[in-house]
C-alpha atoms as a PDB file:
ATOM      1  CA  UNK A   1      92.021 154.509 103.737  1.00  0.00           C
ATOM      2  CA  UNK A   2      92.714 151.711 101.057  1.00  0.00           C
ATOM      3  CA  UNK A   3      92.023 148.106 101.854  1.00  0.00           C
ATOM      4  CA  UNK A   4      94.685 146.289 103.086  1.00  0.00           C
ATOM      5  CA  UNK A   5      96.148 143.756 100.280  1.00  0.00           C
ATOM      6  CA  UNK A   6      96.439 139.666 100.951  1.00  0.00           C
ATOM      7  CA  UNK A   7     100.227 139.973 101.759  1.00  0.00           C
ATOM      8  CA  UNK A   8      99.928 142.721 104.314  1.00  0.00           C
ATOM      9  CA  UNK A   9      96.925 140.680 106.037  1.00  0.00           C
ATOM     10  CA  UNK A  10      99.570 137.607 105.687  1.00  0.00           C
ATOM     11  CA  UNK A  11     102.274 139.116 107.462  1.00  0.00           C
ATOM     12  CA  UNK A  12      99.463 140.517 110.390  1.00  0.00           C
ATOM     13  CA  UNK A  13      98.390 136.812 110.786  1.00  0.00           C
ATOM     14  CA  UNK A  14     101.631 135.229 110.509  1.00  0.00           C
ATOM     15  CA  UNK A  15     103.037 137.747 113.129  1.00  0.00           C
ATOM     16  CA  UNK A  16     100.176 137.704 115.329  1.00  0.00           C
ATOM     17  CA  UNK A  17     100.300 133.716 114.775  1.00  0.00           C
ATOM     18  CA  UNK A  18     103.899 133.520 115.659  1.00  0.00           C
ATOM     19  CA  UNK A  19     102.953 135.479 119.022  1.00  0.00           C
ATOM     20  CA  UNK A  20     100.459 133.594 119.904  1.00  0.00           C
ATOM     21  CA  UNK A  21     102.947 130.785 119.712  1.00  0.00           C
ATOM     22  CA  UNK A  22     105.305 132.157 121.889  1.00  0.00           C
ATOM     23  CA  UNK A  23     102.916 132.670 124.149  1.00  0.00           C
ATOM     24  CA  UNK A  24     101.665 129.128 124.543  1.00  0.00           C
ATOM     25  CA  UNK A  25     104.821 128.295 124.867  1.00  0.00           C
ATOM     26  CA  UNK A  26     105.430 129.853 128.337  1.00  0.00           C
ATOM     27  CA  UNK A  27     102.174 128.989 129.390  1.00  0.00           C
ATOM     28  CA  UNK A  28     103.222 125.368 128.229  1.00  0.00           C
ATOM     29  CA  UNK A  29     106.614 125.441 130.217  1.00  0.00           C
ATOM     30  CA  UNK A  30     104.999 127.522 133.902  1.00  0.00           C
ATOM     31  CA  UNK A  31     102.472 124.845 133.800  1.00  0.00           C
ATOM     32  CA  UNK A  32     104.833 122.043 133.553  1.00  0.00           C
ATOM     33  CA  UNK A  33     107.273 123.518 136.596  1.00  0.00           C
ATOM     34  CA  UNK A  34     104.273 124.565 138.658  1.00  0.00           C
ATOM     35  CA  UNK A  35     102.199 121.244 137.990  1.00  0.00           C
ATOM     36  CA  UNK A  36      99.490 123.286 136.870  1.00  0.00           C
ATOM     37  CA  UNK A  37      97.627 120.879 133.893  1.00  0.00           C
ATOM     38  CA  UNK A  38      95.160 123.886 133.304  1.00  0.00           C
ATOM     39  CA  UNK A  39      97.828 126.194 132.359  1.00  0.00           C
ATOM     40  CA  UNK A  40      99.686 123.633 130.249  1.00  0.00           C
ATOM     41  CA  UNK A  41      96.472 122.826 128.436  1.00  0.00           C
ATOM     42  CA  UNK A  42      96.047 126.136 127.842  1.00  0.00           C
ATOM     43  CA  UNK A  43      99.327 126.917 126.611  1.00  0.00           C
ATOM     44  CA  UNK A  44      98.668 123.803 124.082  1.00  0.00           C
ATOM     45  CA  UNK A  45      95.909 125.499 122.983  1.00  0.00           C
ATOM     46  CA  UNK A  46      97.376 129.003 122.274  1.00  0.00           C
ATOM     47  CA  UNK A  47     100.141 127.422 120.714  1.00  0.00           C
ATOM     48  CA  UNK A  48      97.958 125.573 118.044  1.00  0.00           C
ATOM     49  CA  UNK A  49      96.125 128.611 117.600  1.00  0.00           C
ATOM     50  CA  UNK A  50      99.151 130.149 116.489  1.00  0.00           C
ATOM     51  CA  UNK A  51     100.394 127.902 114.179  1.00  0.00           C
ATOM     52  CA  UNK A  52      96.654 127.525 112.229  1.00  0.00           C
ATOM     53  CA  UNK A  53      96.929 131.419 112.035  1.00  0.00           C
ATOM     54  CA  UNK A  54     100.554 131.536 110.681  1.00  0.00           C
ATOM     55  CA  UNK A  55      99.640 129.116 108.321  1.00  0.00           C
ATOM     56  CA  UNK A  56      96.628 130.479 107.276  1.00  0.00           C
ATOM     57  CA  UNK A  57      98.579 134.053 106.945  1.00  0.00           C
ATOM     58  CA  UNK A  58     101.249 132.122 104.643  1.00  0.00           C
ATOM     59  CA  UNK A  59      98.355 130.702 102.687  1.00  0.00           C
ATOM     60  CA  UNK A  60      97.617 134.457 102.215  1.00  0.00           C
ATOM     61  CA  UNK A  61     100.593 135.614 101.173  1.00  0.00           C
ATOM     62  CA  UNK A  62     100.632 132.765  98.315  1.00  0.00           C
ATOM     63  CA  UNK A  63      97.230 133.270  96.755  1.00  0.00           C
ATOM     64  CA  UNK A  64      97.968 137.261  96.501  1.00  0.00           C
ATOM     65  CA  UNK A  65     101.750 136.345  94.854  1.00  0.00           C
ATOM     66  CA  UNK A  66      99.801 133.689  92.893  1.00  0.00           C
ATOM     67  CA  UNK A  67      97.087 136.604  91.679  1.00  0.00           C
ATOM     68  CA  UNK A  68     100.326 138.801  90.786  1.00  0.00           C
ATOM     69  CA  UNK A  69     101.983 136.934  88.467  1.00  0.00           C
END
């Protein structure tokens, strides 16, 4: 099977970054109406996660466009 190429790995880690966002999200919001900190933290947490790995999977997607042209 051929190796995946920078902007396919991009797109995986953006999606998979954008998810993870989403996720933290909810956690973010039940903690806040339950008064549960721990699940609010962790929801911060997922959520910044996320948004390294998006960014990081944009980053990808550059460098291989950059290496095309």
């Amino acid at each position: 099977m051929a190796e995946k190429d920078l902007t396919q790995r991009g797109t995986e880690n953006s999606v998979e970054g954008k998810g993870k966002d989403a996720k933290g999200k909810v956690k973010d919001a039940v903690g806040g109406l339950t008064g549960d900190t721990s699940l609010q933290a962790e929801g911060k947490l997922d959520q910044a996660k996320g948004k390294v790995q998006d960014t990081f999977g944009k980053a990808q997607r550059n460098v291989d466009d950059d290496n095309r042209a």
